[in-house]
Protein backbone atom coordinates (compact mmCIF):
# COMPACT_ATOMS: atom_id res chain seq x y z
CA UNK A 1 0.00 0.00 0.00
CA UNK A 2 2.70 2.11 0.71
CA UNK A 3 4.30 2.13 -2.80
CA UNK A 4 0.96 2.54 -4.46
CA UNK A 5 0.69 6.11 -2.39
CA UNK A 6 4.41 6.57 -3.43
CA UNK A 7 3.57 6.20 -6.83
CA UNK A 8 0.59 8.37 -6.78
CA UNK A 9 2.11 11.39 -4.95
CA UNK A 10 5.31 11.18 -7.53
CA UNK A 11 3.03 10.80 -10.75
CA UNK A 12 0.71 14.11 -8.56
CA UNK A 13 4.00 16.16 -8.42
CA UNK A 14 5.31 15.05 -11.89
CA UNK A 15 2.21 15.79 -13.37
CA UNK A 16 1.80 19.59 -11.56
CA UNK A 17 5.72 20.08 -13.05
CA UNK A 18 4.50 19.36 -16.48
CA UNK A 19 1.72 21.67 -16.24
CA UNK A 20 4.17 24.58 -14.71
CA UNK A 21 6.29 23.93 -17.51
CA UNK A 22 3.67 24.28 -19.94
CA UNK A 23 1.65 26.81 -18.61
CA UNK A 24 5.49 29.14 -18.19
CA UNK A 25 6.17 28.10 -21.94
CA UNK A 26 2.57 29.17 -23.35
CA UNK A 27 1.76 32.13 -20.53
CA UNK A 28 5.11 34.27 -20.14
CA UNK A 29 5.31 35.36 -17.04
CA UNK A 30 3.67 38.49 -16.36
CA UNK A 31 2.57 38.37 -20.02
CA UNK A 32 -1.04 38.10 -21.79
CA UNK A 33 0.24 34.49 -23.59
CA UNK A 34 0.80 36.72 -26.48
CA UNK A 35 4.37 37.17 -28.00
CA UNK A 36 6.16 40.15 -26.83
CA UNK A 37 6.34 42.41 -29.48
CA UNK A 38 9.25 43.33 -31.18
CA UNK A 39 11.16 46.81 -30.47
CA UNK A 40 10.67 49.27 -32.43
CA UNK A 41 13.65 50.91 -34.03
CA UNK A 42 14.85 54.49 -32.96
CA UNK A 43 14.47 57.01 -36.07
CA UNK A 44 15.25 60.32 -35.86
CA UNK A 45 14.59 62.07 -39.59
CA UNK A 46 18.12 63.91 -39.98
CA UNK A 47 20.28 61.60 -37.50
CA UNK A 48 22.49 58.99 -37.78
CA UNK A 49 22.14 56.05 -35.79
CA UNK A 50 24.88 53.68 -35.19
CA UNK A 51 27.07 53.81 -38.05
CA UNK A 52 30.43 52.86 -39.75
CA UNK A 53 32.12 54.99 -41.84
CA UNK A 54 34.70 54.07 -44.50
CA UNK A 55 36.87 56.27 -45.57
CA UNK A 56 37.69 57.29 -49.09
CA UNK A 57 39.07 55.10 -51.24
CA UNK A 58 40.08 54.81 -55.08
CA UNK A 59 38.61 51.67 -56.68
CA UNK A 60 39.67 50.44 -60.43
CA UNK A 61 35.94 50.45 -61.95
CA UNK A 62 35.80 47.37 -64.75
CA UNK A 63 36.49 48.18 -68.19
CA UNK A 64 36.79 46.50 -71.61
CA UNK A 65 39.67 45.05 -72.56
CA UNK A 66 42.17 47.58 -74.46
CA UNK A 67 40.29 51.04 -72.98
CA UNK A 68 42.05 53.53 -70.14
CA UNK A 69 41.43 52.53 -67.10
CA UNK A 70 39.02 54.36 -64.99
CA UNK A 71 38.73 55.00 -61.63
CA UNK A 72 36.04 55.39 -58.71
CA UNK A 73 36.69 57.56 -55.28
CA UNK A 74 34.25 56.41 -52.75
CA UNK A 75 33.43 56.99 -49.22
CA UNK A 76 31.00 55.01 -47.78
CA UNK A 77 29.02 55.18 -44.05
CA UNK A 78 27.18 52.03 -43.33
CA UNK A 79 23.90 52.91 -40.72
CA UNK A 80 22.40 49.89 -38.82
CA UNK A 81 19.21 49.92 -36.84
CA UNK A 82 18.86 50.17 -33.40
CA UNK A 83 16.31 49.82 -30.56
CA UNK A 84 18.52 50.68 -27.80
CA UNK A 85 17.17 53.30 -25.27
CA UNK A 86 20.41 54.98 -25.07
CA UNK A 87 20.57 55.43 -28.94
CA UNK A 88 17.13 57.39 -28.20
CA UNK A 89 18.03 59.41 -25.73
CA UNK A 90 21.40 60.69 -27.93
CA UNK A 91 19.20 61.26 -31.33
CA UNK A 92 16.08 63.20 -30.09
CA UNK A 93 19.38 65.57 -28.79
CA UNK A 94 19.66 64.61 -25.43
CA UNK A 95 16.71 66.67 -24.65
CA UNK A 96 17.03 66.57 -20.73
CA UNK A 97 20.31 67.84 -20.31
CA UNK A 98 19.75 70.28 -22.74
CA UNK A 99 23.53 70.97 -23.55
CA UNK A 100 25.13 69.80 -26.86
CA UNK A 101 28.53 68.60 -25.41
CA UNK A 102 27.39 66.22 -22.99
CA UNK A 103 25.20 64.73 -25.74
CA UNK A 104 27.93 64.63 -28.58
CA UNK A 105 29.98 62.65 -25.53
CA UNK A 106 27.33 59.96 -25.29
CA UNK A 107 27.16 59.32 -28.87
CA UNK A 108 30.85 59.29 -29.35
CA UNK A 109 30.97 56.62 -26.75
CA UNK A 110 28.10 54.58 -27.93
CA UNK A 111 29.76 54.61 -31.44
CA UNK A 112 32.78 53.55 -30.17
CA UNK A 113 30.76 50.86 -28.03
CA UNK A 114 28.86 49.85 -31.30
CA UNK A 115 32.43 49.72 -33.34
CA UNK A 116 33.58 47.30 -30.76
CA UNK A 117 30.44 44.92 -31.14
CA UNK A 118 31.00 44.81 -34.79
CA UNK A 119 34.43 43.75 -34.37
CA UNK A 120 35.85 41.80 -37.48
CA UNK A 121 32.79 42.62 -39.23
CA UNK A 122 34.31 45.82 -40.28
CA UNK A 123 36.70 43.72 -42.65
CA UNK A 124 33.78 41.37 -43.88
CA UNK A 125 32.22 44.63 -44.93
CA UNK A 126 35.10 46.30 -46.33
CA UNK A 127 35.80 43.23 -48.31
CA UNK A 128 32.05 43.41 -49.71
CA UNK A 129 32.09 46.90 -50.68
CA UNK A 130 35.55 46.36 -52.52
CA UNK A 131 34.08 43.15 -54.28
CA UNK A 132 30.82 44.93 -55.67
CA UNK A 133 32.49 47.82 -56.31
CA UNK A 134 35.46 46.92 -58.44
CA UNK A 135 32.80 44.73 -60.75
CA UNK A 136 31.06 47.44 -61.91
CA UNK A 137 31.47 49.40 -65.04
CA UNK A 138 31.75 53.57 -65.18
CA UNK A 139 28.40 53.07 -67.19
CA UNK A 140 26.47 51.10 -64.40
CA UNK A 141 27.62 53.38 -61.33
CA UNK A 142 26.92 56.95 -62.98
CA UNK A 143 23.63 57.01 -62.99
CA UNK A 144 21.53 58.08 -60.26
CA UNK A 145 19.27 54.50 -61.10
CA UNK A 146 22.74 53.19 -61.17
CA UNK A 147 23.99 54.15 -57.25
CA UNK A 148 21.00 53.02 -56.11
CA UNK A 149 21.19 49.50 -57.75
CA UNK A 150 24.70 49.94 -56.21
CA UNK A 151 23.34 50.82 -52.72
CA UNK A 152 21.03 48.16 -52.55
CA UNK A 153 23.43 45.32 -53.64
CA UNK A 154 25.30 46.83 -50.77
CA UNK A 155 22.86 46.57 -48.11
CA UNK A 156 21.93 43.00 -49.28
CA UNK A 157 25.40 41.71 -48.90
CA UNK A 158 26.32 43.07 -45.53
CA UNK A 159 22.88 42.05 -44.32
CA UNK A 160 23.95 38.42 -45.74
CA UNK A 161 27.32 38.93 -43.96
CA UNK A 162 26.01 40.67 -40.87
CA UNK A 163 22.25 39.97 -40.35
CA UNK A 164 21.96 41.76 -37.16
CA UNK A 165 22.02 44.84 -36.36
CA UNK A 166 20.04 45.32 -39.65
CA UNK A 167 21.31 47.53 -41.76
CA UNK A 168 19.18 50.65 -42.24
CA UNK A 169 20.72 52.34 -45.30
CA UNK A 170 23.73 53.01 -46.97
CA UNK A 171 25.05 56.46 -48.11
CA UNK A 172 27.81 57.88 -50.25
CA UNK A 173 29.46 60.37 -48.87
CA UNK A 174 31.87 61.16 -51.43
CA UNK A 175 31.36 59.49 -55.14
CA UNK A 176 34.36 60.62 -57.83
CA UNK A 177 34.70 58.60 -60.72
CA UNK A 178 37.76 59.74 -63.13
């Protein structure tokens, strides 16, 4: 009689632990049982976000065989999204301290923050923009149909090489082709 009560007060508590687990898995704690909703990203029209800027550099543009060679200066600044409160708080300008400096401090340190995070990524994206890049032809980068086709096979491959943070646009900063 004994073990039959044993049994029936283990297959009790082994049942209740199955129903916890269940009930934590479908009901979140302190949730409705609905999934939590994803962050929405921090977008400031006229501010950057966390970014990586390349610097200029000279690129040999492809070219037929037997024509001059030609040549394309670019600069490039990679912007990823962010949801991060503090990344907020720097691009609606700090607007409780109310002073510039402090605000321009913040940033500075959560780019350098957001430089560290990215780590070797840096070169996977360098390497990208230096593949694409040197493909193309004078003809298919100077046109303004032709940077955007440009930008966008950009984004694509650092969001294949990177696919978070996402990437929220890519600019130009300086574009010289001789």
């Amino acid at each position: 009689m004994s073990k039959m009560l044993i049994f029936i007060v283990v297959g009790v508590l082994a049942g209740a632990g199955v129903a916890a687990g269940v009930f934590m898995f479908v009901f979140k704690p302190g949730g409705s049982g609905e999934p939590t909703p994803e962050p929405t990203p921090v977008n400031v029209e006229g501010r950057l976000g966390p970014h990586i800027t390349f610097p200029s550099r000279v690129f040999n543009l492809r070219t037929e065989a037997g024509k001059p060679p030609v040549y394309l200066k670019l600069e490039t600044l990679v912007e990823f999204e962010t949801t991060e409160e503090e990344w907020a708080y720097v691009l609606h300008g700090c607007v409780a301290e109310g002073a510039a400096s402090p605000c321009k401090a913040k940033e500075d340190e959560l780019l350098h923050h957001f430089e560290e995070e990215i780590g070797s990524g840096r070169k996977l994206i360098e390497d990208a923009i230096t593949t694409i890049v040197s493909a193309k032809t004078l003809a298919e980068v100077s046109t303004p149909e032709g940077k955007e086709k440009l930008r966008s096979e950009l984004m694509k491959a650092i969001h294949e090489l990177l696919p978070h943070p996402h990437v929220k646009r890519v600019l130009f900063v300086d574009f010289v082709t001789q």
